[in-house]
Protein backbone atom coordinates (compact mmCIF):
# COMPACT_ATOMS: atom_id res chain seq x y z
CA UNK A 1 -12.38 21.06 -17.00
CA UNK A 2 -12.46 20.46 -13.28
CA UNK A 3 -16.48 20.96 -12.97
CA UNK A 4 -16.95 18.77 -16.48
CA UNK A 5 -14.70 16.36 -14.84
CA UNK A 6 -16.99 16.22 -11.91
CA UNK A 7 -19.82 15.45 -13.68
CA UNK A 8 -18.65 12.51 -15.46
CA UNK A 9 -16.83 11.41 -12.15
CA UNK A 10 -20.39 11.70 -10.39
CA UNK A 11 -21.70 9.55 -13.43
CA UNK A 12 -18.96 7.03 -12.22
CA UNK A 13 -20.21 7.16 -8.98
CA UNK A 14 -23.86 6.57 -9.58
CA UNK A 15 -22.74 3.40 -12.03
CA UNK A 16 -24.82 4.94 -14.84
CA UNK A 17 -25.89 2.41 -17.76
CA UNK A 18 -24.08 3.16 -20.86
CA UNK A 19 -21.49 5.57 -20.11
CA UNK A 20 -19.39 2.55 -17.84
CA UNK A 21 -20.63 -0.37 -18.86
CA UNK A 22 -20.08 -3.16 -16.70
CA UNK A 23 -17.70 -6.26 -17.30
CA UNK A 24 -19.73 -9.76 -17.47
CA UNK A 25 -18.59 -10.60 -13.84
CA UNK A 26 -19.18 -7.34 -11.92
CA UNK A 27 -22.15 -5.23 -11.40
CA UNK A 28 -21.89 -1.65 -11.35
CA UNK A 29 -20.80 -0.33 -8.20
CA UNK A 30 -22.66 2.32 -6.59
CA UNK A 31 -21.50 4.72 -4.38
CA UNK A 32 -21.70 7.63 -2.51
CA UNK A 33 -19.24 10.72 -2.93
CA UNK A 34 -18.48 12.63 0.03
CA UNK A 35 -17.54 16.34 0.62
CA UNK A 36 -13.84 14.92 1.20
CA UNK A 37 -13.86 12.64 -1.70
CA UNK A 38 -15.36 15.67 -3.93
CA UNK A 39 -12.68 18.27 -2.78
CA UNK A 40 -10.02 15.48 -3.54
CA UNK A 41 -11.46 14.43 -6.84
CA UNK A 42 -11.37 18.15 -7.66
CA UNK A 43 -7.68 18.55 -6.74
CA UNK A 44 -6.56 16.21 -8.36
CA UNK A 45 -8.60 16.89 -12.08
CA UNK A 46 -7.17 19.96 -11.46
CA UNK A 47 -3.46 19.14 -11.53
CA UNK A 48 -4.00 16.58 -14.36
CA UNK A 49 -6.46 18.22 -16.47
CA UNK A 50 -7.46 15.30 -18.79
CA UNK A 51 -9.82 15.94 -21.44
CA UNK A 52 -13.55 14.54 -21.38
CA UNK A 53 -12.64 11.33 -23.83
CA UNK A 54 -9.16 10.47 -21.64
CA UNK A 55 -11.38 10.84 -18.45
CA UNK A 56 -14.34 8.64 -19.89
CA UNK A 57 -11.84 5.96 -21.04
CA UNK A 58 -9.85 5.64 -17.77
CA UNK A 59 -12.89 5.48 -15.21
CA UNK A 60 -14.35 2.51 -18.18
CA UNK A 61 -10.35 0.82 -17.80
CA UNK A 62 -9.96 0.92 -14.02
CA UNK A 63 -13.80 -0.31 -13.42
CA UNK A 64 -13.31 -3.23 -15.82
CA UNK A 65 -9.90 -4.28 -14.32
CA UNK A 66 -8.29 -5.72 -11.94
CA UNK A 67 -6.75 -3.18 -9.85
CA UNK A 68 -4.40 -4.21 -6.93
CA UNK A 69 -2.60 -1.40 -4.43
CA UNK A 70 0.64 -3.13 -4.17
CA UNK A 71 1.46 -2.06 -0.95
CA UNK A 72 -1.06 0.20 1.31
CA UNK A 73 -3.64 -0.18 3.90
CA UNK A 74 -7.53 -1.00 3.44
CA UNK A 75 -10.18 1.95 4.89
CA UNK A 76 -9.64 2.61 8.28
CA UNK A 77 -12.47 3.39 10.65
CA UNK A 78 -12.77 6.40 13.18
CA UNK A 79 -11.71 5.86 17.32
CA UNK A 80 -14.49 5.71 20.02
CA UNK A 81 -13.30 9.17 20.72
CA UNK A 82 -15.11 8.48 24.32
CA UNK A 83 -13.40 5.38 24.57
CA UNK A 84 -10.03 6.86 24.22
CA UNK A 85 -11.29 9.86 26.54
CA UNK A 86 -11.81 7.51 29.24
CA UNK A 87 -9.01 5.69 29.06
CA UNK A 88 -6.52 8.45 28.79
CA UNK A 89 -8.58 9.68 31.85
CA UNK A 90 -7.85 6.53 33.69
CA UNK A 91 -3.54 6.92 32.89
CA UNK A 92 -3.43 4.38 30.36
CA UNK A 93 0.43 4.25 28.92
CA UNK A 94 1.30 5.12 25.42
CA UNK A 95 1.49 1.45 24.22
CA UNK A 96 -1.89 0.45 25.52
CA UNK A 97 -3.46 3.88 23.61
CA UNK A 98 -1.55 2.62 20.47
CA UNK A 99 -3.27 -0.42 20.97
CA UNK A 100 -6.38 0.73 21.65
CA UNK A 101 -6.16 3.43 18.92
CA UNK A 102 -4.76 0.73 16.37
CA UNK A 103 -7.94 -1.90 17.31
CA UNK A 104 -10.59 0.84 16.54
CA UNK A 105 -9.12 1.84 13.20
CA UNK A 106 -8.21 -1.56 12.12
CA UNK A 107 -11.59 -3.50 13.16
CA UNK A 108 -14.04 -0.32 14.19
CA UNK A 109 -15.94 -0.71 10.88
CA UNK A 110 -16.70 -4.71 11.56
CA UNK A 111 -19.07 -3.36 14.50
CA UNK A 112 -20.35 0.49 13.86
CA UNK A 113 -22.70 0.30 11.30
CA UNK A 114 -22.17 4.03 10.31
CA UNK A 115 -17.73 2.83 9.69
CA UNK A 116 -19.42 -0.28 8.20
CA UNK A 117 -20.80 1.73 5.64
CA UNK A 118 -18.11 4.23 5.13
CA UNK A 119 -16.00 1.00 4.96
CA UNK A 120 -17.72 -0.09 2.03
CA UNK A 121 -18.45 2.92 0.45
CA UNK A 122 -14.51 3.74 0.16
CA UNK A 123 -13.81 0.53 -1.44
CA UNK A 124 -16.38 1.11 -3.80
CA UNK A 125 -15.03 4.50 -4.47
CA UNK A 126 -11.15 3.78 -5.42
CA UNK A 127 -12.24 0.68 -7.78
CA UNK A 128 -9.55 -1.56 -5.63
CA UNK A 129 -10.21 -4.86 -6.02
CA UNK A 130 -6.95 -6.18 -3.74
CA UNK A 131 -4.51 -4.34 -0.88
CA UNK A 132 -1.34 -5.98 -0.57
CA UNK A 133 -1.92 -5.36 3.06
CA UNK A 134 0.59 -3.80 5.76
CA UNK A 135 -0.52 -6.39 8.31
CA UNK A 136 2.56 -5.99 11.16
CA UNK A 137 4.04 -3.62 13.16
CA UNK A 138 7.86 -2.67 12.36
CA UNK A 139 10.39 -5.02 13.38
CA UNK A 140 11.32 -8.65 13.81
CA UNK A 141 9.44 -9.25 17.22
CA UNK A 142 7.13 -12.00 16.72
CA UNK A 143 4.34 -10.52 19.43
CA UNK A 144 4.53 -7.16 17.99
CA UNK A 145 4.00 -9.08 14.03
CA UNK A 146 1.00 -10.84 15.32
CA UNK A 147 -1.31 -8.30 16.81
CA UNK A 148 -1.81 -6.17 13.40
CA UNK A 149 -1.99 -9.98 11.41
CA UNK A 150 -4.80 -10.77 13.74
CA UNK A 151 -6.52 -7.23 13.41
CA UNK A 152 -6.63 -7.95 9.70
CA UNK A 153 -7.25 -11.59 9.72
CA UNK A 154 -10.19 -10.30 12.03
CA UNK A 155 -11.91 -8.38 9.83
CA UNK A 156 -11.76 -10.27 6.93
CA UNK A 157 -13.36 -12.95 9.22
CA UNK A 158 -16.32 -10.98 10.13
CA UNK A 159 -17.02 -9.59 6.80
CA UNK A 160 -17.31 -12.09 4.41
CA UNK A 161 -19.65 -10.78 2.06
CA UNK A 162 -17.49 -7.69 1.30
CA UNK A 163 -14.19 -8.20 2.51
CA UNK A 164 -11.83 -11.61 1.93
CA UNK A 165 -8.73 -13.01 2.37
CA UNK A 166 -6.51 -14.11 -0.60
CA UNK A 167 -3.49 -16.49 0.02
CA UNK A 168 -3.32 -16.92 -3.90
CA UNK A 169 -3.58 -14.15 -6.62
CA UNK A 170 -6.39 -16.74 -7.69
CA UNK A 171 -8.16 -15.67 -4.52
CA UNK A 172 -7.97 -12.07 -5.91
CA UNK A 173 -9.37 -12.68 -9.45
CA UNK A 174 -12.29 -14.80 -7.55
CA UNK A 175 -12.92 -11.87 -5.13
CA UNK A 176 -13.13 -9.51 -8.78
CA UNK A 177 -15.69 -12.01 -9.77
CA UNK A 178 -18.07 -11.82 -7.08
CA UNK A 179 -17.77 -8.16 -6.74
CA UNK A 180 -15.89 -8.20 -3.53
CA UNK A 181 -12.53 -6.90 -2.20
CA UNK A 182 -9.73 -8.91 -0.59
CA UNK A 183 -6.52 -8.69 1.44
CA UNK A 184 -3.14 -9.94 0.37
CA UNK A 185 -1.31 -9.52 3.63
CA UNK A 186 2.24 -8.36 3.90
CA UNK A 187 4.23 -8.42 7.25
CA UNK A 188 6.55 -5.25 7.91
CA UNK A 189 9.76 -7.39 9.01
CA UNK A 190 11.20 -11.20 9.30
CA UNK A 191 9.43 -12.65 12.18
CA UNK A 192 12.77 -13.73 14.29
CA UNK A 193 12.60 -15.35 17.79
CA UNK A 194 16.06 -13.38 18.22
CA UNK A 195 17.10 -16.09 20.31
CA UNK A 196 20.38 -16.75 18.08
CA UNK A 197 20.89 -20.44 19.13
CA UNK A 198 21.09 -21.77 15.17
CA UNK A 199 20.02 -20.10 11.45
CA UNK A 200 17.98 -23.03 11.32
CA UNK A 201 16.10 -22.21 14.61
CA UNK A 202 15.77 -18.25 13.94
CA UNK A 203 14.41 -19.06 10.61
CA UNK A 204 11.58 -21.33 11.43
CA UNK A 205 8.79 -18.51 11.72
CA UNK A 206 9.02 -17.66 8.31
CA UNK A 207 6.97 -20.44 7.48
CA UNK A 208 4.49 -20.11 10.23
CA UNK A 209 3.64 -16.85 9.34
CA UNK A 210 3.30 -17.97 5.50
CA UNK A 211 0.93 -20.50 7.09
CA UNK A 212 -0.58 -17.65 9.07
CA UNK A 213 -1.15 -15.81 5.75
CA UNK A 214 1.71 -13.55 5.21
CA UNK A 215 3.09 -13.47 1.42
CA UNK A 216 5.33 -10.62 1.49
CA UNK A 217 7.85 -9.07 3.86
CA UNK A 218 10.25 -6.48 4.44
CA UNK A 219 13.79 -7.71 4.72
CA UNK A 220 14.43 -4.55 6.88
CA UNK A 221 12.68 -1.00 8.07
CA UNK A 222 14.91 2.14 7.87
CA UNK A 223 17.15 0.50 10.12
CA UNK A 224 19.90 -2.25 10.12
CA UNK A 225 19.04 -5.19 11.73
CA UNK A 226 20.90 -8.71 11.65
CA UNK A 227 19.24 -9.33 8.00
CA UNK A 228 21.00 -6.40 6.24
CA UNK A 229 21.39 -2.58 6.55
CA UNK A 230 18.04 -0.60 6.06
CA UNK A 231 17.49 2.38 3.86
CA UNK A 232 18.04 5.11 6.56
CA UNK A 233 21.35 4.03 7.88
CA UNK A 234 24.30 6.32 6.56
CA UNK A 235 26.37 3.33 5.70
CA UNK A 236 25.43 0.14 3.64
CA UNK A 237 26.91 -2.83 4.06
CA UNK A 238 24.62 -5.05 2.93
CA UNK A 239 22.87 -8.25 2.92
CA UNK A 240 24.73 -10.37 5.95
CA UNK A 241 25.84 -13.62 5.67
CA UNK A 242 22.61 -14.50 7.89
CA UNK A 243 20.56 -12.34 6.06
CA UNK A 244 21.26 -14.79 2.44
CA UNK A 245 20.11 -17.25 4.54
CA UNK A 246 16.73 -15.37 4.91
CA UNK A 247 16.36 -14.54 1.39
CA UNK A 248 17.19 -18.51 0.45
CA UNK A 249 14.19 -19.22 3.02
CA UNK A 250 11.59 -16.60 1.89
CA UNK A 251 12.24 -18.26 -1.60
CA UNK A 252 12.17 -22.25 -0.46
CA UNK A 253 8.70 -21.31 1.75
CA UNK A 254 6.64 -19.06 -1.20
CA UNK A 255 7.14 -15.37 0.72
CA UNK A 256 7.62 -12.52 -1.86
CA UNK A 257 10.91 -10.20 -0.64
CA UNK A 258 10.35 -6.54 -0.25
CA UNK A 259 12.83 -4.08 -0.07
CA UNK A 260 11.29 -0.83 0.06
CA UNK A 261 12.81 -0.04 3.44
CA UNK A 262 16.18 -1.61 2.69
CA UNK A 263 19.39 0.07 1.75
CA UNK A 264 20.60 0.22 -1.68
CA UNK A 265 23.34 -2.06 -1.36
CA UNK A 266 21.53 -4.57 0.65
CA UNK A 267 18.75 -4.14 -2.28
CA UNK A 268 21.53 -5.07 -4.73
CA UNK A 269 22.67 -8.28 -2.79
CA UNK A 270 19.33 -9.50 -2.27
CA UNK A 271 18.27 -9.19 -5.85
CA UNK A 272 21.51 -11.22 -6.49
CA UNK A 273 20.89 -13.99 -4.44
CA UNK A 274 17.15 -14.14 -4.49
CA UNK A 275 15.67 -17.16 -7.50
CA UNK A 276 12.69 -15.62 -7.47
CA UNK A 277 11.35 -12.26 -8.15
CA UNK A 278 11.62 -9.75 -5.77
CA UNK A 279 10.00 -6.09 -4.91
CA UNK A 280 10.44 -2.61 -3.89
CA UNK A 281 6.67 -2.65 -3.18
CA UNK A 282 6.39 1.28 -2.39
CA UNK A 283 8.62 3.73 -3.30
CA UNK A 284 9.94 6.09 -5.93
CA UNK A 285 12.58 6.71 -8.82
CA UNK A 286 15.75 8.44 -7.16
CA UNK A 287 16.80 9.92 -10.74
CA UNK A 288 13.75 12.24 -10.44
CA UNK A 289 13.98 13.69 -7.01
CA UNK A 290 16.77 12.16 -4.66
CA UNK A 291 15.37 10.58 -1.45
CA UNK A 292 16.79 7.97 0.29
CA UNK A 293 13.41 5.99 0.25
CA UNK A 294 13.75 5.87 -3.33
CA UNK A 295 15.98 3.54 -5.71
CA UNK A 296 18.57 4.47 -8.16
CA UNK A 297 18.35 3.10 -11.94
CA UNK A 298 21.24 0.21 -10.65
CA UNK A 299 18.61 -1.08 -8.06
CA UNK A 300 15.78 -1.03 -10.04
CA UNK A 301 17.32 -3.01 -12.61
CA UNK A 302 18.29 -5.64 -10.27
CA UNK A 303 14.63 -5.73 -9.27
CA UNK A 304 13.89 -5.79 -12.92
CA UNK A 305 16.58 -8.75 -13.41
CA UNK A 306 14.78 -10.88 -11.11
CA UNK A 307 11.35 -10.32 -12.96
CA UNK A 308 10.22 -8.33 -9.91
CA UNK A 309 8.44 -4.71 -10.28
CA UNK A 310 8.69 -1.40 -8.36
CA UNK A 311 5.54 -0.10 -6.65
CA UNK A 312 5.67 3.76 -6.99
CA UNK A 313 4.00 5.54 -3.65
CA UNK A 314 1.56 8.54 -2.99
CA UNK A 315 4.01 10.23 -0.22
CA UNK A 316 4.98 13.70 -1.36
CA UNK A 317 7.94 14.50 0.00
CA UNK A 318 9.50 10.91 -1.84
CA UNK A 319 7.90 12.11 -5.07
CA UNK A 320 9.50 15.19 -4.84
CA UNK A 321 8.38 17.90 -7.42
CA UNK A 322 5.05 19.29 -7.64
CA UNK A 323 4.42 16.58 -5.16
CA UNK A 324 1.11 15.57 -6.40
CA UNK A 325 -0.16 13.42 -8.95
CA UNK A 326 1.19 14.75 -11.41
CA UNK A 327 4.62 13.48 -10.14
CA UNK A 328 3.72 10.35 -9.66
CA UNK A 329 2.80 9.87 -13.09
CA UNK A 330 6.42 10.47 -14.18
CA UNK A 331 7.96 8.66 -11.69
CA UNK A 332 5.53 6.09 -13.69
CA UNK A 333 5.90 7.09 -16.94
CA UNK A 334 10.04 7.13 -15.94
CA UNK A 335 9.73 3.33 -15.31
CA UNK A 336 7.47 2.63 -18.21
CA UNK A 337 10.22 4.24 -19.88
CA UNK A 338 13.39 3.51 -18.76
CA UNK A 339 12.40 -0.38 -17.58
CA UNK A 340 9.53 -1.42 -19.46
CA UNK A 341 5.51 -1.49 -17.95
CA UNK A 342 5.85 -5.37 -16.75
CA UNK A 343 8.25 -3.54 -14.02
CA UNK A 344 6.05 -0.80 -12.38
CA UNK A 345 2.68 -1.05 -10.05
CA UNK A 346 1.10 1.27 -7.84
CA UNK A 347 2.14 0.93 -3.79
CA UNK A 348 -0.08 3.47 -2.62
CA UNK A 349 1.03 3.08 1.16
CA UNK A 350 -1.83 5.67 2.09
CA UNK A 351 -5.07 5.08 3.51
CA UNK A 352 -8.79 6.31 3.45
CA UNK A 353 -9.90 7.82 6.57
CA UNK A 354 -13.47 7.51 7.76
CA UNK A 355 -15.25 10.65 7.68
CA UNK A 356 -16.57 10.80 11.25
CA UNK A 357 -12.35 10.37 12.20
CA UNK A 358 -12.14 14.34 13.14
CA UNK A 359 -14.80 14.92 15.38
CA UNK A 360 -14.61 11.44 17.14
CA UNK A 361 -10.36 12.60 17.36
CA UNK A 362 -11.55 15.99 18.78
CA UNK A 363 -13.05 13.92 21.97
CA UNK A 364 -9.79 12.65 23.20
CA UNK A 365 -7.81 14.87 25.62
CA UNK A 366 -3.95 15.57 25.00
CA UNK A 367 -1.89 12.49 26.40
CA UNK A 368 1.85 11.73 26.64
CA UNK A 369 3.56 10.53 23.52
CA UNK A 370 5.71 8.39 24.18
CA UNK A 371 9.39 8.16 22.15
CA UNK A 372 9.88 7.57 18.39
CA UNK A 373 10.13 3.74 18.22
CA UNK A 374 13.93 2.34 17.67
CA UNK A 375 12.94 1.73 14.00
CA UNK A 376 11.37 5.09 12.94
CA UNK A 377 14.77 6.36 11.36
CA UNK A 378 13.99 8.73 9.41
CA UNK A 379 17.17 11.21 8.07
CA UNK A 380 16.73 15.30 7.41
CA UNK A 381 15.90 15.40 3.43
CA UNK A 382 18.98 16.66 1.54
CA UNK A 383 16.77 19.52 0.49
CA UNK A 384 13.76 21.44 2.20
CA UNK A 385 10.36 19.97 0.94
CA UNK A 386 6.59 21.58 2.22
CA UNK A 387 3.86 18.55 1.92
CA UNK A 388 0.80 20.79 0.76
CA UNK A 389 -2.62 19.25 1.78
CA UNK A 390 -3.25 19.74 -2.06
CA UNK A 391 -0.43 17.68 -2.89
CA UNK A 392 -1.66 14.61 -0.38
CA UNK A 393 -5.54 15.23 -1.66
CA UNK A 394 -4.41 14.54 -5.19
CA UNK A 395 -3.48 10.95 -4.54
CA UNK A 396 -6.30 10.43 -1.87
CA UNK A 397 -6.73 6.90 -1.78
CA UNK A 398 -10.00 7.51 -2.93
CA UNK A 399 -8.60 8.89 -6.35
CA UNK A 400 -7.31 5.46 -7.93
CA UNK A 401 -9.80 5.55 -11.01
CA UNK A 402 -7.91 8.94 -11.71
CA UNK A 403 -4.47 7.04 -11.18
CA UNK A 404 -5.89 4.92 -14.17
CA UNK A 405 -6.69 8.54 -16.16
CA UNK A 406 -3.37 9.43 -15.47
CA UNK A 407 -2.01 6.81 -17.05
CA UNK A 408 -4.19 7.08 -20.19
CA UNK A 409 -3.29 10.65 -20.49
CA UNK A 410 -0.06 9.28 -21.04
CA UNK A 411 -0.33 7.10 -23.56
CA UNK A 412 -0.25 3.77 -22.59
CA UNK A 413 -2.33 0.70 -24.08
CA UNK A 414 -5.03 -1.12 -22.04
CA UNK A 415 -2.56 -4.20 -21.87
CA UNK A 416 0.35 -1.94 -20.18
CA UNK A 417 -2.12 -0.08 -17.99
CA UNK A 418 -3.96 -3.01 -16.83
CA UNK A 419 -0.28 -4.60 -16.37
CA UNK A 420 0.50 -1.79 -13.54
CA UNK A 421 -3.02 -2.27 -12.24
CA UNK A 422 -2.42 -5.75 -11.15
CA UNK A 423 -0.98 -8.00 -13.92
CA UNK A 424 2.83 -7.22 -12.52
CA UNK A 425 1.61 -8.06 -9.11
CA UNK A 426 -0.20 -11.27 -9.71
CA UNK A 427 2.81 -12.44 -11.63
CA UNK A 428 4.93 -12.20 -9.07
CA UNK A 429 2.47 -13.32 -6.21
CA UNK A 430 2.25 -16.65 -8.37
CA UNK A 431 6.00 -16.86 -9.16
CA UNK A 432 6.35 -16.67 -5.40
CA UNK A 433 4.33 -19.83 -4.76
C-alpha cells in the first residue's frame, strides 16, 4: 500500500489535472516533495494503511477545503549557523542566543531565498490554508509577549503575496481565495503590567494586544499565575477572583480563551463564567491515555457547553498509545464520538523544519544553556513513554492532507470533516468578535 500510496501522494504533489481537481477559487498547488517529506509521508501510510479510493478522496477533501491548524506554528527557517558560531565565539549569554536563534527561524525565510522557497514549498505541501499562530513567549510579561508578535507580524509584512495576516476568519476565507496562507495570531499568556495598582489598570493590555492582532490567549502555561492554577501544578484551585475578571475582559474586548495549559479545575471555572465560547486549542482526550496536558470528559463538556471545540495535538507522549497517527485519529474519532464533530479541530502545535536546519545547526559550537524558564513545568508522566522518531514523522506537519485521509478512513461525511478542518474554528473566531 505504502509505495501505491506514494504514487498517488506524488500525483498530489505535482497538482495533476483530473485526479484533484481544483475548486473554482484555487489553482492547483504545485510542489516539491523532499527526502524528509517522502520518508514521513511513508511512515505515516504505513501506520494508517488507507486503501487507494479513501486516499484519493481525502487528498481531493483537504485540497478543496479550508483547512486551519488550530494551534501550531507556520514553517520555520534554518539559523545562520555562522552567525550563531560567531556570536557564541564572542560570549554572547543564553538570552541573546535565544534571541538570535528565535529571529532566524521566525523571519530567516523573508530574506534567504533558498528558506524563502522551502517556506513556500511547506505550505504548499500540508494544504494549510490558516495557523492559529503561537505568536508570544510564555508568560504575562508584556516585553517578552511582544518580541515573537513582532517576529510574526514581520513576516507577514514582508511577504504579502504568500503569507497574510487575518484579524477576522473572513481574512482567512479571502486568503483561501487568492491561493495564499495567513496567520491568526495567538499570544501564549495575559499580557499583565504586574504592577497590581487596580484590576482595571492590570487589565488594560488585553485590548492593546487585540489591537496589536492577538485573538486568542492562554489564561495560564503549566504554571499558576495570579489568573488561575495551570495544568502542571499538583493542586487546582482554580480560576481567582482576579482571574473572572480576565475572562469577563477577554469576552467584552473579542479575545478567544484558551486553556490548553490550564488546570482542570481552573478549565471548569472558566468555561462557567466565560459568555462566549472558549478552547482547549491543543491537546488530547485524558480517557484514552492519562496525561495531565489532556482533559477529562467533565472539561471537555464544559468546553462543549460554551460552543467551544477541543484542538487534538501531534505530541506523542500526550497521545499516548501507538503514539502516532493512528492515535490521534481516536483521540478524534473519541470526540466525534463522545461530543459530536462541531467540538473537535486539529491543534497541531508542531512545526516544519527547513531542510538546510541540520547542517546550518552542525556549524554552531556547544554553548551554555542556561536554566529551564520558571514556566516550563513539566511533571514525570505517571507511566514511562519512548517518543519514536516514527511516531513524530507520522504527524509531520507536512502530513495534514493524510490527517484529512485519516479521517475519511473513519467514516466521517465531507460536512463533519470539513467542520474539524476549519468550520469549528471559524465559528468560534467569529463568535469571539
Amino acid at each position: 500500500m505504502a509505495v501505491t500510496g506514494l504514487g498517488i501522494l506524488e500525483g498530489f504533489a505535482a497538482g495533476q489535472p483530473g485526479s484533484f481537481p481544483a475548486s473554482p477559487m484555487q489553482d492547483p498547488s504545485r510542489f516539491q516533495i523532499t527526502p524528509a517529506m517522502k520518508e514521513a509521508y511513508q511512515v505515516a501510510l504505513k501506520a494508517l494503511n488507507p486503501t487507494k479510493s479513501q486516499l484519493e478522496r481525502g487528498l481531493e477533501l483537504h485540497r478543496n477545503s479550508v483547512v486551519v491548524d488550530c494551534y501550531g506554528f507556520m514553517p520555520r527557517a534554518a539559523v545562520d549557523g555562522e552567525r550563531m558560531k560567531a556570536a557564541v565565539e564572542d560570549s554572547a549569554s543564553p538570552l541573546e542566543l535565544q534571541d538570535m536563534q528565535e529571529d532566524m527561524t521566525m523571519t530567516g525565510f523573508v530574506e534567504v531565498q533558498r528558506e524563502t522557497e522551502e517556506f513556500i514549498n511547506a505550505w504548499k505541501a500540508s494544504g494549510v490554508t490558516c495557523v492559529i499562530q503561537n505568536s508570544g513567549e510564555e508568560g504575562s510579561a508584556i516585553e517578552r509577549l511582544l518580541k515573537r508578535l513582532s517576529r510574526f507580524t514581520y513576516a507577514t509584512d514582508w511577504m504579502k503575496d504568500t503569507l497574510i495576516k487575518a484579524v477576522t476568519p473572513e481574512d482567512i476565507l479571502l486568503a483561501k481565495q487568492q491561493n495564499k496562507h495567513s496567520l491568526y495570531f495567538t499570544g501564549n499568556g495575559v499580557p499583565l503590567p504586574q504592577d497590581w495598582i487596580s484590576t482595571a489598570d492590570e487589565l488594560r493590555y488585553i485590548r492593546v494586544f487585540y489591537q496589536l492582532g492577538i485573538r486568542m490567549m492562554h489564561l495560564t502555561y503549566n504554571r499558576r499565575n495570579m489568573i488561575g492554577d495551570g495544568c502542571g501544578e499538583q493542586i487546582d484551585g482554580g480560576l481567582s477572583d482576579f482571574g473572572r475578571s480576565v475572562v469577563e475582559e477577554m469576552n467584552r474586548v473579542g479575545v478567544i480563551v484558551d486553556i490548553a495549559h490550564s488546570g482542570w479545575q481552573t478549565s471548569l471555572d472558566a468555561a462557567k463564567h466565560s459568555t462566549k465560547p472558549m478552547v482547549a486549542s491543543h491537546s488530547t482526550v485524558n480517557s484514552l491515555y492519562e496525561h495531565y496536558r489532556a482533559k477529562p470528559d467533565n472539561v471537555i463538556k464544559a468546553i462543549a457547553d460554551t460552543d467551544g471545540y477541543m484542538g487534538i495535538c501531534c505530541i506523542p507522549w500526550f497521545l499516548g498509545g501507538s503514539g502516532d497517527i493512528a492515535s490521534m485519529m481516536k483521540h478524534i474519532d473519541y470526540m466525534v464520538k463522545k461530543f459530536g464533530s462541531d467540538r473537535v479541530a486539529i491543534g497541531t502545535d508542531v512545526a516544519h523544519n527547513s531542510q538546510y536546519a541540520p547542517e546550518e545547526n552542525k556549524k554552531v559550537p556547544a554553548y551554555r544553556k542556561r536554566r529551564n524558564r520558571w514556566e516550563a513545568l513539566w511533571p514525570e508522566p505517571k507511566e514511562a513513554f519512548t517518543t519514536t522518531k516514527e511516531m513524530t514523522q507520522s504527524m509531520a506537519w507536512t502530513n495534514w492532507p493524510l490527517f484529512t485521509v485519516g479521517m475519511v478512513q473513519m467514516g466521517y461525511s465531507d460536512v463533519d470533516i470539513q467542520k474539524i478542518l476549519s468550520g469549528n474554528v471559524l465559528r468560534v473566531a467569529r463568535a469571539a468578535l
